[in-house]
C-alpha atoms as a PDB file:
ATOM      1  CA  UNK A   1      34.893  -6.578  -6.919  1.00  0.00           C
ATOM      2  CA  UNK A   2      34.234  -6.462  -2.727  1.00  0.00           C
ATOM      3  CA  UNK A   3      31.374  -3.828  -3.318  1.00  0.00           C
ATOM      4  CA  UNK A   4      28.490  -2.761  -5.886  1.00  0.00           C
ATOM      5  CA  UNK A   5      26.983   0.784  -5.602  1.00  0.00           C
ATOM      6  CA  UNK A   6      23.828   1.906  -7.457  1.00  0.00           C
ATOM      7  CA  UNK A   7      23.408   5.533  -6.908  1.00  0.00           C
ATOM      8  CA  UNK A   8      19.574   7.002  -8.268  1.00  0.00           C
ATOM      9  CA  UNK A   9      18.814  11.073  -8.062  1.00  0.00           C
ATOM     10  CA  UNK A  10      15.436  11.965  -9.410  1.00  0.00           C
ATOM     11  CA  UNK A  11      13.713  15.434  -9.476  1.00  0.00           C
ATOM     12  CA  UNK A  12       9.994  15.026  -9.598  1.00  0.00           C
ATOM     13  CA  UNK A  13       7.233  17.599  -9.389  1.00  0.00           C
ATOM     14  CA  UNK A  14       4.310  16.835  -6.906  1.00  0.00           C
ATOM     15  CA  UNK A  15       0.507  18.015  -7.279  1.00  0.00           C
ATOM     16  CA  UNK A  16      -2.235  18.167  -4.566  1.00  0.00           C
ATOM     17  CA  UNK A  17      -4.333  15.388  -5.266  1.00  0.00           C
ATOM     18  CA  UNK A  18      -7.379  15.325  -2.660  1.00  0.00           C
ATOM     19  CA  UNK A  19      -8.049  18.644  -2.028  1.00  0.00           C
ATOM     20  CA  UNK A  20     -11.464  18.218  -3.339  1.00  0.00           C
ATOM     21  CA  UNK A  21     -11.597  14.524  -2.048  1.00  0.00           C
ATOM     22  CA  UNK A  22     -15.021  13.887   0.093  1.00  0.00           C
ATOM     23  CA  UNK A  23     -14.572  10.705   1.428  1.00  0.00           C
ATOM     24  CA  UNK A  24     -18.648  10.910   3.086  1.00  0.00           C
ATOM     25  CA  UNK A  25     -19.724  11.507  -0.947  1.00  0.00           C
ATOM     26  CA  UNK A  26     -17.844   8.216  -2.914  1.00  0.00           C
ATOM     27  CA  UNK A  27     -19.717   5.945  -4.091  1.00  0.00           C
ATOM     28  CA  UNK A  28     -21.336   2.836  -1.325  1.00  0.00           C
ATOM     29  CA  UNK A  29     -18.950   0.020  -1.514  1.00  0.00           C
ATOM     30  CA  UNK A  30     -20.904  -2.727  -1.636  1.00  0.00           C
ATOM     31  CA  UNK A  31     -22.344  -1.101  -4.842  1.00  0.00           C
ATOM     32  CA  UNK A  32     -18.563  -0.932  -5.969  1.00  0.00           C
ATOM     33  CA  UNK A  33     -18.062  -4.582  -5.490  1.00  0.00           C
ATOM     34  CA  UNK A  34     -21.432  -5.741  -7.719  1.00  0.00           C
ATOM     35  CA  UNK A  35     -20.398  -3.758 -10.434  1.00  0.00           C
ATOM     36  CA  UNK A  36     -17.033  -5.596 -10.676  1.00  0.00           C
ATOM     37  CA  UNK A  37     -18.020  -8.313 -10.241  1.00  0.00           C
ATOM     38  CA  UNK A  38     -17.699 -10.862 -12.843  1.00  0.00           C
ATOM     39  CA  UNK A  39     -20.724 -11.371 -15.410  1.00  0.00           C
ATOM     40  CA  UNK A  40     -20.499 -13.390 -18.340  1.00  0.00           C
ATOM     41  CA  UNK A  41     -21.114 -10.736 -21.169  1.00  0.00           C
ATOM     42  CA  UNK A  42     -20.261  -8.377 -18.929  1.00  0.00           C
ATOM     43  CA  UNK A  43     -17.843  -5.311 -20.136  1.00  0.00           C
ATOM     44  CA  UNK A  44     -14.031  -5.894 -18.812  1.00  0.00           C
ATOM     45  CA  UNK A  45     -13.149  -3.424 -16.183  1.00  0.00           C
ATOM     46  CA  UNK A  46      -9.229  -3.043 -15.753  1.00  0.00           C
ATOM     47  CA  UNK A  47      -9.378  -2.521 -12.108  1.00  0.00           C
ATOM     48  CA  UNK A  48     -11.189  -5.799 -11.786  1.00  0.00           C
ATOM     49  CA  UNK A  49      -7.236  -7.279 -12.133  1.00  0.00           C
ATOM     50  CA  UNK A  50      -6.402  -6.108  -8.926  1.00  0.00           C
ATOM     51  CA  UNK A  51      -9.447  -8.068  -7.189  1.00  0.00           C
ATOM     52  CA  UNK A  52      -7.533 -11.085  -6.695  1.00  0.00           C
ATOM     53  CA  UNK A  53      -4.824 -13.324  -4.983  1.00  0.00           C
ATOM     54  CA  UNK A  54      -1.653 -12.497  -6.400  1.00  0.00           C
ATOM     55  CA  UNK A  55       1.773 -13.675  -4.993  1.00  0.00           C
ATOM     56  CA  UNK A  56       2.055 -12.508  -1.583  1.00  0.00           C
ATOM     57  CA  UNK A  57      -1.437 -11.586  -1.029  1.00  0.00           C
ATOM     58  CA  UNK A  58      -4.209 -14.404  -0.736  1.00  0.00           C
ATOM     59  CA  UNK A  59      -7.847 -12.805   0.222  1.00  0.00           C
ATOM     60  CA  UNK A  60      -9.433 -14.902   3.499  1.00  0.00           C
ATOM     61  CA  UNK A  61     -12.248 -15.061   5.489  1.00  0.00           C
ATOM     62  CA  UNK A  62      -9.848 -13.990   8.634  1.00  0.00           C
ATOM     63  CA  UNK A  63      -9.216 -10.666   6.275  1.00  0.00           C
ATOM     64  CA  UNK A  64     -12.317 -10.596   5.350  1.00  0.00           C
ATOM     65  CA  UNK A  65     -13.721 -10.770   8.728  1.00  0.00           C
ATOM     66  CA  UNK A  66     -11.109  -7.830  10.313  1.00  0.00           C
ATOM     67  CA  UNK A  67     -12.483  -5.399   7.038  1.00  0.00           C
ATOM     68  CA  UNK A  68     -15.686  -5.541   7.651  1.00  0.00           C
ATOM     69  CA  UNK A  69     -16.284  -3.363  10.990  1.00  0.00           C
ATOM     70  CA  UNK A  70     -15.193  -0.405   8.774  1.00  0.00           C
ATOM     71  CA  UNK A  71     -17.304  -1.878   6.120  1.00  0.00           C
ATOM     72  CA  UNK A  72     -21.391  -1.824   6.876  1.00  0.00           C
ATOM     73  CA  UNK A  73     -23.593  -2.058   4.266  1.00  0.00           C
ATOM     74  CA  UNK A  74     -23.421   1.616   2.402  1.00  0.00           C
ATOM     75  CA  UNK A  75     -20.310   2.841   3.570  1.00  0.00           C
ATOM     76  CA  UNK A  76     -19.255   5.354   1.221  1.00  0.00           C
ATOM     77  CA  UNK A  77     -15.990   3.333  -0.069  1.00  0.00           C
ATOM     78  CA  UNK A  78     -13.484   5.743   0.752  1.00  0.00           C
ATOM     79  CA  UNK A  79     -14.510   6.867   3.927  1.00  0.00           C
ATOM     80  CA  UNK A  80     -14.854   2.551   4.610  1.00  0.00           C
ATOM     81  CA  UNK A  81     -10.976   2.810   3.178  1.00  0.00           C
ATOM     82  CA  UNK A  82      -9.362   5.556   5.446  1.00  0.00           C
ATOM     83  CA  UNK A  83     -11.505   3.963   8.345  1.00  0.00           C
ATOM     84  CA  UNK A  84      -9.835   0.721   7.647  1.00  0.00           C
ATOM     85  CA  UNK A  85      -6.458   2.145   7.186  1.00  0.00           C
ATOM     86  CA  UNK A  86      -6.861   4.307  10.684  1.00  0.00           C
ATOM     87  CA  UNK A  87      -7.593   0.448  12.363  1.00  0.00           C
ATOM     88  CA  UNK A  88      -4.602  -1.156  10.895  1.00  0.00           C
ATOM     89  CA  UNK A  89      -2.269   1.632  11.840  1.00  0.00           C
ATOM     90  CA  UNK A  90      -3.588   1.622  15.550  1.00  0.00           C
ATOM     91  CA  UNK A  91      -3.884  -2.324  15.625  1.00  0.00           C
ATOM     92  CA  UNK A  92      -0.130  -3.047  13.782  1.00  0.00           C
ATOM     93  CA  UNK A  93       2.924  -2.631  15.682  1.00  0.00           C
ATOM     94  CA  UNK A  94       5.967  -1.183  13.147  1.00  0.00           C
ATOM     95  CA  UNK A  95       8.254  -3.716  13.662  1.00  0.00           C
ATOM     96  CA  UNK A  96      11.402  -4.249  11.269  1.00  0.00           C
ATOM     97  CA  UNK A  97      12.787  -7.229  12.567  1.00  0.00           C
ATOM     98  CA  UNK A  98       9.145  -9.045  13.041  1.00  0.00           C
ATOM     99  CA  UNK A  99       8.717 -10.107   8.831  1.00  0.00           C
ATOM    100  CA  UNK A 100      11.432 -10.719   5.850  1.00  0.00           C
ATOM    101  CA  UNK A 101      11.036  -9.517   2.710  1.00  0.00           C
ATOM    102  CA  UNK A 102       8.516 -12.137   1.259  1.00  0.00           C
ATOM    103  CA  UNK A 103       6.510 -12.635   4.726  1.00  0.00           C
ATOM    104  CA  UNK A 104       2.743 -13.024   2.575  1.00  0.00           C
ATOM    105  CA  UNK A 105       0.234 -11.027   4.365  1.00  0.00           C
ATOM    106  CA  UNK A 106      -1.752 -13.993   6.098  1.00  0.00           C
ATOM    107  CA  UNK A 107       1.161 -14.209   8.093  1.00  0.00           C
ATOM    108  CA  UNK A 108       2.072 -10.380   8.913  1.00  0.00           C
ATOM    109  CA  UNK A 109      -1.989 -10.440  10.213  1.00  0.00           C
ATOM    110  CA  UNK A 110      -1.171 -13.065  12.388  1.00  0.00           C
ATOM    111  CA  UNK A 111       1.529 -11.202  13.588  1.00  0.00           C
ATOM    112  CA  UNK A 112       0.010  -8.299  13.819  1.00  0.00           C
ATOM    113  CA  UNK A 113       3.506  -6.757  12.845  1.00  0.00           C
ATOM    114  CA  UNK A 114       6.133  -5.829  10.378  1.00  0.00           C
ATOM    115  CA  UNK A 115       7.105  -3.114   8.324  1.00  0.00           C
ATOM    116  CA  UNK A 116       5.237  -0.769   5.553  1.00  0.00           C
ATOM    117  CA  UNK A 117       5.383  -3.288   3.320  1.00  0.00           C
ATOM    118  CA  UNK A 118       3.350  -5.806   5.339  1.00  0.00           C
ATOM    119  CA  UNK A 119       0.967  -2.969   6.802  1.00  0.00           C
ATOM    120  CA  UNK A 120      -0.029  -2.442   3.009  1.00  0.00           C
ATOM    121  CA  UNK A 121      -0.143  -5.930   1.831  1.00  0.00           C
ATOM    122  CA  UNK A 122      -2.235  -7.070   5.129  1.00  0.00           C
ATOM    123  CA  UNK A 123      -5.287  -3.834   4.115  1.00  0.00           C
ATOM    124  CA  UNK A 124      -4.886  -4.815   0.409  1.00  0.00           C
ATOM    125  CA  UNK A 125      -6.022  -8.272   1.588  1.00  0.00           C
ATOM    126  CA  UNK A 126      -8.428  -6.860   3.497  1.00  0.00           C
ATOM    127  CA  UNK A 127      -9.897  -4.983   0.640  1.00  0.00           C
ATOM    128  CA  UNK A 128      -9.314  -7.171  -1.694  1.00  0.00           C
ATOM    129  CA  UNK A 129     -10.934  -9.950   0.626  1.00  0.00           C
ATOM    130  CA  UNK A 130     -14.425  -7.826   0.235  1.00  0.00           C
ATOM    131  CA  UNK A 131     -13.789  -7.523  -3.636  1.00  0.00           C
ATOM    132  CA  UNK A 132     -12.078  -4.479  -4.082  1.00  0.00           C
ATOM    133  CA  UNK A 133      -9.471  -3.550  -6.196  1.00  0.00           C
ATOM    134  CA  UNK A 134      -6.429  -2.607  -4.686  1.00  0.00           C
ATOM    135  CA  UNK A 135      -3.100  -1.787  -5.563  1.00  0.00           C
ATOM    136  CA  UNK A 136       0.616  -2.464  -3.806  1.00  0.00           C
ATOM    137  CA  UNK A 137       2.295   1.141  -4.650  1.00  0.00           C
ATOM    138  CA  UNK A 138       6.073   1.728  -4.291  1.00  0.00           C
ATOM    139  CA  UNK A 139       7.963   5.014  -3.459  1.00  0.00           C
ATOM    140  CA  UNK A 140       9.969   6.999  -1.471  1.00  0.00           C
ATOM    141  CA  UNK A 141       9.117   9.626   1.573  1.00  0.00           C
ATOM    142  CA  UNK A 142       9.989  13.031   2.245  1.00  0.00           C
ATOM    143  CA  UNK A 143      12.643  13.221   4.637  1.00  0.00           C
ATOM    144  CA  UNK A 144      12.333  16.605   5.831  1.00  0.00           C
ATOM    145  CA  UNK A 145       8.768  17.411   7.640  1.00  0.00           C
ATOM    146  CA  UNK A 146       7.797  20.892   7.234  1.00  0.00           C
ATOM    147  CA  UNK A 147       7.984  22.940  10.726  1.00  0.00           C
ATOM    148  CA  UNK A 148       5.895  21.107  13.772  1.00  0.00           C
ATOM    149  CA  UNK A 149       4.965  18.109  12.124  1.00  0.00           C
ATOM    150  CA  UNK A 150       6.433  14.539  12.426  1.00  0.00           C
ATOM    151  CA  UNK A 151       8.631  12.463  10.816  1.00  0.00           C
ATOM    152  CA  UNK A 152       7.049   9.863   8.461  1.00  0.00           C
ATOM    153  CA  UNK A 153       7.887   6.686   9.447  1.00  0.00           C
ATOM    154  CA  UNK A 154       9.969   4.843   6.800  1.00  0.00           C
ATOM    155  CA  UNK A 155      11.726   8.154   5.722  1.00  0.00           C
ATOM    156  CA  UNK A 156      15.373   6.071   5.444  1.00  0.00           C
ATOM    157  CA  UNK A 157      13.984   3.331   2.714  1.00  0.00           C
ATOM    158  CA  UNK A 158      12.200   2.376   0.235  1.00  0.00           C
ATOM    159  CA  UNK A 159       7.994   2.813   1.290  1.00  0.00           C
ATOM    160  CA  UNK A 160       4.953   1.067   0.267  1.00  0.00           C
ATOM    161  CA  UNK A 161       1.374   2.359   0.279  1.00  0.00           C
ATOM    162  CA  UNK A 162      -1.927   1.150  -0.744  1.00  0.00           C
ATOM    163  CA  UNK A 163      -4.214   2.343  -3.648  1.00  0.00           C
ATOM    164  CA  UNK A 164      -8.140   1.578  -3.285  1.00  0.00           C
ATOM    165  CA  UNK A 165      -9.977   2.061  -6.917  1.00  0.00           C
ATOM    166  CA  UNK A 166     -12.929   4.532  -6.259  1.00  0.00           C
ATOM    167  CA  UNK A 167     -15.471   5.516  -9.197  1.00  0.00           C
ATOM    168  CA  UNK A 168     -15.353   8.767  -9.786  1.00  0.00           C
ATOM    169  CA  UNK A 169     -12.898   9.996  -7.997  1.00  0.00           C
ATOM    170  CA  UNK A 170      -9.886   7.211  -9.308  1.00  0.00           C
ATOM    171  CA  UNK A 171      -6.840   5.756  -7.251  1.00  0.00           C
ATOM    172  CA  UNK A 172      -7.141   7.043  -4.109  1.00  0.00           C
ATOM    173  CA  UNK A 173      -3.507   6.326  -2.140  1.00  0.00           C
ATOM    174  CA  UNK A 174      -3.746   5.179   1.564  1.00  0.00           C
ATOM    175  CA  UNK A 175      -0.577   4.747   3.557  1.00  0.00           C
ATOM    176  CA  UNK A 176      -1.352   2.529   6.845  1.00  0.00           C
ATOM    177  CA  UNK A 177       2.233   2.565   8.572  1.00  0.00           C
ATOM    178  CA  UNK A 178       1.788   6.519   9.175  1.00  0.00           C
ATOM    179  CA  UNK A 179      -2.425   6.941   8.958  1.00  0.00           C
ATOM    180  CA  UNK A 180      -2.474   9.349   5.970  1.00  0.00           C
ATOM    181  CA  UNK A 181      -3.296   9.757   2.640  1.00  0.00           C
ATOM    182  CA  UNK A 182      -0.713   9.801   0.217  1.00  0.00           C
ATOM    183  CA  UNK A 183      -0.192  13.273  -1.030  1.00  0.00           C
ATOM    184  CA  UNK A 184       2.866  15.640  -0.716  1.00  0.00           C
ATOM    185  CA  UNK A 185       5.064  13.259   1.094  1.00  0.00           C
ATOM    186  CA  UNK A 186       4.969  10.708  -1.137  1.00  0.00           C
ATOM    187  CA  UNK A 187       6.611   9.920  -4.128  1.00  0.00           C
ATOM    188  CA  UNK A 188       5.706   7.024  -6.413  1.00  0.00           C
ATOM    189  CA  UNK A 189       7.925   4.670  -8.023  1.00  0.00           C
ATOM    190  CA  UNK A 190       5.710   1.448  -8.919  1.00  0.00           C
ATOM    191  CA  UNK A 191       2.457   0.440  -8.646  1.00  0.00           C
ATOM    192  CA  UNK A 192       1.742  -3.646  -8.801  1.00  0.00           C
ATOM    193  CA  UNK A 193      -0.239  -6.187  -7.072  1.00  0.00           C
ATOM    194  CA  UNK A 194       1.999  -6.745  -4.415  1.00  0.00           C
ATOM    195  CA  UNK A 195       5.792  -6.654  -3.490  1.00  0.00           C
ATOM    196  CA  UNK A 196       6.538  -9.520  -5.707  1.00  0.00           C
ATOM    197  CA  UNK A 197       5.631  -7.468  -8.711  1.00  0.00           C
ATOM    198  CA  UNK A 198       7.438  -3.619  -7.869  1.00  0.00           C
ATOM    199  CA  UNK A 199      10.946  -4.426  -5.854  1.00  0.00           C
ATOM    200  CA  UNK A 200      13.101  -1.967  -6.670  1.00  0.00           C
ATOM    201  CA  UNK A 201      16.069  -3.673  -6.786  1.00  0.00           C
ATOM    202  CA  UNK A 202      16.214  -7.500  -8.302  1.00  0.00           C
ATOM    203  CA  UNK A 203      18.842  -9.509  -9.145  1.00  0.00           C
ATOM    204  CA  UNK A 204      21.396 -12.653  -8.248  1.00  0.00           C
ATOM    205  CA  UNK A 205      24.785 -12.579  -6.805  1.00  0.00           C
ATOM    206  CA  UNK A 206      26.973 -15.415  -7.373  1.00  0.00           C
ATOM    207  CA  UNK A 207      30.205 -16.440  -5.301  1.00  0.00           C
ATOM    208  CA  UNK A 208      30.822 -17.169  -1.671  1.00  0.00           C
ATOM    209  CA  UNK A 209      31.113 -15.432   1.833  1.00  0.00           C
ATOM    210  CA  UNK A 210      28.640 -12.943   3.745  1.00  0.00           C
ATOM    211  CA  UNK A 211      26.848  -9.863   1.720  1.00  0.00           C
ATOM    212  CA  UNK A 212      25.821  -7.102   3.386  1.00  0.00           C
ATOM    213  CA  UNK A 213      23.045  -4.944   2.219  1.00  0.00           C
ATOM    214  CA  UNK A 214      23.074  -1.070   3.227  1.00  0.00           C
ATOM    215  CA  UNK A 215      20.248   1.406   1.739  1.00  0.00           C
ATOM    216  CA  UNK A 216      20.246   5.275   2.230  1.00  0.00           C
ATOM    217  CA  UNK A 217      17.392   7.444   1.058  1.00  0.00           C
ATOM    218  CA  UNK A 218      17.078  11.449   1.073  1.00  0.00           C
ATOM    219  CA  UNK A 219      13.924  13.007  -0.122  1.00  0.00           C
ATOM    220  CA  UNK A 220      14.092  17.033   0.102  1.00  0.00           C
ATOM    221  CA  UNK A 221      11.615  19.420  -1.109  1.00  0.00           C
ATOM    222  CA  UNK A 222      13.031  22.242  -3.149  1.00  0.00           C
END
């Protein structure tokens, strides 16, 4: 066999999700962070699992420090989150060729550079670094803007976004390589704690010579 194909069509239905969302009225994140944070006796929270270093992403101070300028003591969490994702998109250059595929996001902050993947990973850190719960998300992108609006960028692949845990109002999703919020363009596939956990394709190829990955996306609204 010289070639393996794996060919994936989906219809999925999409639902305004933050039409009601004041970022100004979420809860103050510091608050956020004491109440997950561990206490023996305490009650388990689930979110409290995505607090933590998992394979690609290892909270430091050098995260910590770059989070905390959006961050002051009672910033409403979500309006600390879209602050934070607003600073990554204009500090980050969107550079394919700058990261591979299991770059860890110490190293794509370093960089400043990469791809989706590493813009996400990098503010996860971030968040994660002040003890936040965040979430890697997976998905695709609508390749066809509506009239006078831009092209997302990432359209042609696979995407990756980042979902901030917010009492009261849930998930919130954050994408940092185009400086929205994840609504109507976006469609999710996975949610994990990093890349590690949700890549969409996994496997092993045995035999010799060169391989050749090629990956082709279309996302149209109906």
């Amino acid at each position: 066999m010289s070639a393996l194909q794996l060919v994936s069509e989906t219809t999925v239905a999409l639902m305004p999700r933050w039409t009601d969302l004041d970022p100004e009225a979420t809860p103050e994140w510091d608050d956020v962070a004491d109440a997950l944070r561990f206490r023996v006796g305490g009650q388990f929270r689930p979110e409290v699992e995505f607090c933590f270093a998992s394979p690609n992403i290892v909270p430091r101070p050098s995260l910590r420090d770059y989070a905390l300028p959006s961050f002051p003591p009672g910033m409403p969490i979500a309006a600390g989150a879209i602050d934070l994702m607003h600073r990554i998109h204009e500090d980050f250059a969107y550079k394919p060729s700058a990261t591979m595929f299991d770059t860890p996001a110490e190293r794509a902050f370093e960089l400043k550079s990469g791809v989706c993947q590493d813009f996400a990973q990098v503010m996860i850190g971030c968040l994660r670094s002040l003890g936040l719960p965040a979430r890697y998300v997976s998905g695709y992108l609508r390749n066809d803007p509506p009239p006078g609006q831009p092209r997302l960028i990432g359209a042609d692949a696979s995407h990756a976004w980042v979902s901030v845990y917010c009492p009261g109002s849930g998930w919130i999703d954050l994408d940092p390589t185009n400086d929205v919020l994840a609504d109507m363009d976006h469609v999710t596939l996975a949610i994990g704690r990093d890349y590690s956990d949700v890549s969409l394709l996994r496997g092993m190829i045995l035999g010799g010579g060169a391989h050749r990955v090629e990956v082709g996306v279309t996302v149209l609204a109906l």
